[in-house]
Structure formats: C-alpha cells, structure tokens
Protein backbone atom coordinates (compact mmCIF):
# COMPACT_ATOMS: atom_id res chain seq x y z
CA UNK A 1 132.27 82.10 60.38
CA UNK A 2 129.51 79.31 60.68
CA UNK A 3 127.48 78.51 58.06
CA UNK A 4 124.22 79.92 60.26
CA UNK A 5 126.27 83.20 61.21
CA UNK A 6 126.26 83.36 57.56
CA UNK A 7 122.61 83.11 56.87
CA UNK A 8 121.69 85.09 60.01
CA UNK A 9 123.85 88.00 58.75
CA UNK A 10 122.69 87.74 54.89
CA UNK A 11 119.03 87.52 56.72
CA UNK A 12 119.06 90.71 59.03
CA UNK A 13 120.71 93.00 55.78
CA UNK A 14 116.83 91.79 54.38
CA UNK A 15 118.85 89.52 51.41
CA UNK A 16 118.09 86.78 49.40
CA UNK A 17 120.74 83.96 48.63
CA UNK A 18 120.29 85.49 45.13
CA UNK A 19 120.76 89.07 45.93
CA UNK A 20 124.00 88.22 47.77
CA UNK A 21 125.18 85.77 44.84
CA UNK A 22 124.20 88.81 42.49
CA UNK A 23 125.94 91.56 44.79
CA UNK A 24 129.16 89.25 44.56
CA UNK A 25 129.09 87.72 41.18
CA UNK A 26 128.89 83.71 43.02
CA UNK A 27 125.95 81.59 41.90
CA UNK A 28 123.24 81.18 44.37
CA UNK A 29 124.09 77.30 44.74
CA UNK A 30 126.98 78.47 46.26
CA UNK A 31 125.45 80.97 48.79
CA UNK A 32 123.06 78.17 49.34
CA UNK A 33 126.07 75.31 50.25
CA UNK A 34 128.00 77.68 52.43
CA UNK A 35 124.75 78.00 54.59
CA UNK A 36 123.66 74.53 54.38
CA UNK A 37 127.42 74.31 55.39
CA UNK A 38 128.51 71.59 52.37
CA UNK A 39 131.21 73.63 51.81
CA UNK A 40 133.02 76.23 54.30
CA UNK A 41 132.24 79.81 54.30
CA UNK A 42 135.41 81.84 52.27
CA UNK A 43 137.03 84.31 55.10
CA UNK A 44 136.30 87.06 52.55
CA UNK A 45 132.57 85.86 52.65
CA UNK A 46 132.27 85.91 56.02
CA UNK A 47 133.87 89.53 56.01
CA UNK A 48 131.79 91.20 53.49
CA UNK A 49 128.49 89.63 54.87
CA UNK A 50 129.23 91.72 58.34
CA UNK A 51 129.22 94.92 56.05
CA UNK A 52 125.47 93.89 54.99
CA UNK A 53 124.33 94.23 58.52
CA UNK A 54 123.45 97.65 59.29
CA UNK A 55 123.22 96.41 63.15
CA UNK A 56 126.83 95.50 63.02
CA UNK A 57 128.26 98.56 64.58
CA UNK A 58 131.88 98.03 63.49
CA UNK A 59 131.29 97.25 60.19
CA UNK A 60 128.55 99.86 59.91
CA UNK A 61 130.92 102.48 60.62
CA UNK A 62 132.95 101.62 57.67
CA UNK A 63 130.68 101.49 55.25
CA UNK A 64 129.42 104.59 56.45
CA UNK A 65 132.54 106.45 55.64
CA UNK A 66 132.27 104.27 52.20
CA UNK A 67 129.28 106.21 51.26
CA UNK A 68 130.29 109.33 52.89
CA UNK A 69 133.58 109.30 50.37
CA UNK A 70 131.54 108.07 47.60
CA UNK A 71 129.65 111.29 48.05
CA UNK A 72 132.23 113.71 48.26
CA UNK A 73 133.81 112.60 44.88
C-alpha cells in the first residue's frame, strides 16, 4: 500500500494519526513516517487500515460479522 492510500484510508474512517497510533499501540511518529512515506507501510498496516473504512465494501463486510459475533457472545 502507498503511503497516500494509507492516509486516504486513515482519513475517510474520520481518524487522526493519533487515534490510529492509539487504536494499534504504534506512536504517532510512526503513523506520521509511513504517510510521509520515510519508512514503508507494514502489510499488516495496510490491512487493518482497509477495515477502518466503512466505504470499503470487502472489508466492511468483515467487520460487520466482527460486531455481529461480538454481540451474540
């Protein structure tokens, strides 16, 4: 994933660099230098940022069934 996916993603989920860094226990220095693109974005970054995208059909599916078991239990 590019660096501006990245931030595009984070951006349409309505997230700071902190929130994200907060949400995944990374520092916001490091959210910040995987968009500024100083230092590649992880493939399990790039992953869980599609899950923050409501818009994202695919990965809204699975979160929906996420909540949906999250409820059940």
């Amino acid at each position: 994933m590019t660096p501006a996916t990245f931030a595009q993603y984070r951006k349409a989920a309505g997230l700071t660099q902190e929130a994200v860094a907060s949400l995944w226990g990374v520092h916001r220095v490091t959210i910040s230098s995987w968009e500024r693109g100083l230092y590649p974005v992880p493939k399990w970054a790039g992953l869980l940022v599609r899950l923050l995208d409501p818009i994202d059909t695919n990965a809204s599916i699975g979160v929906a069934r996420l909540r949906a078991e999250a409820v059940i239990r």
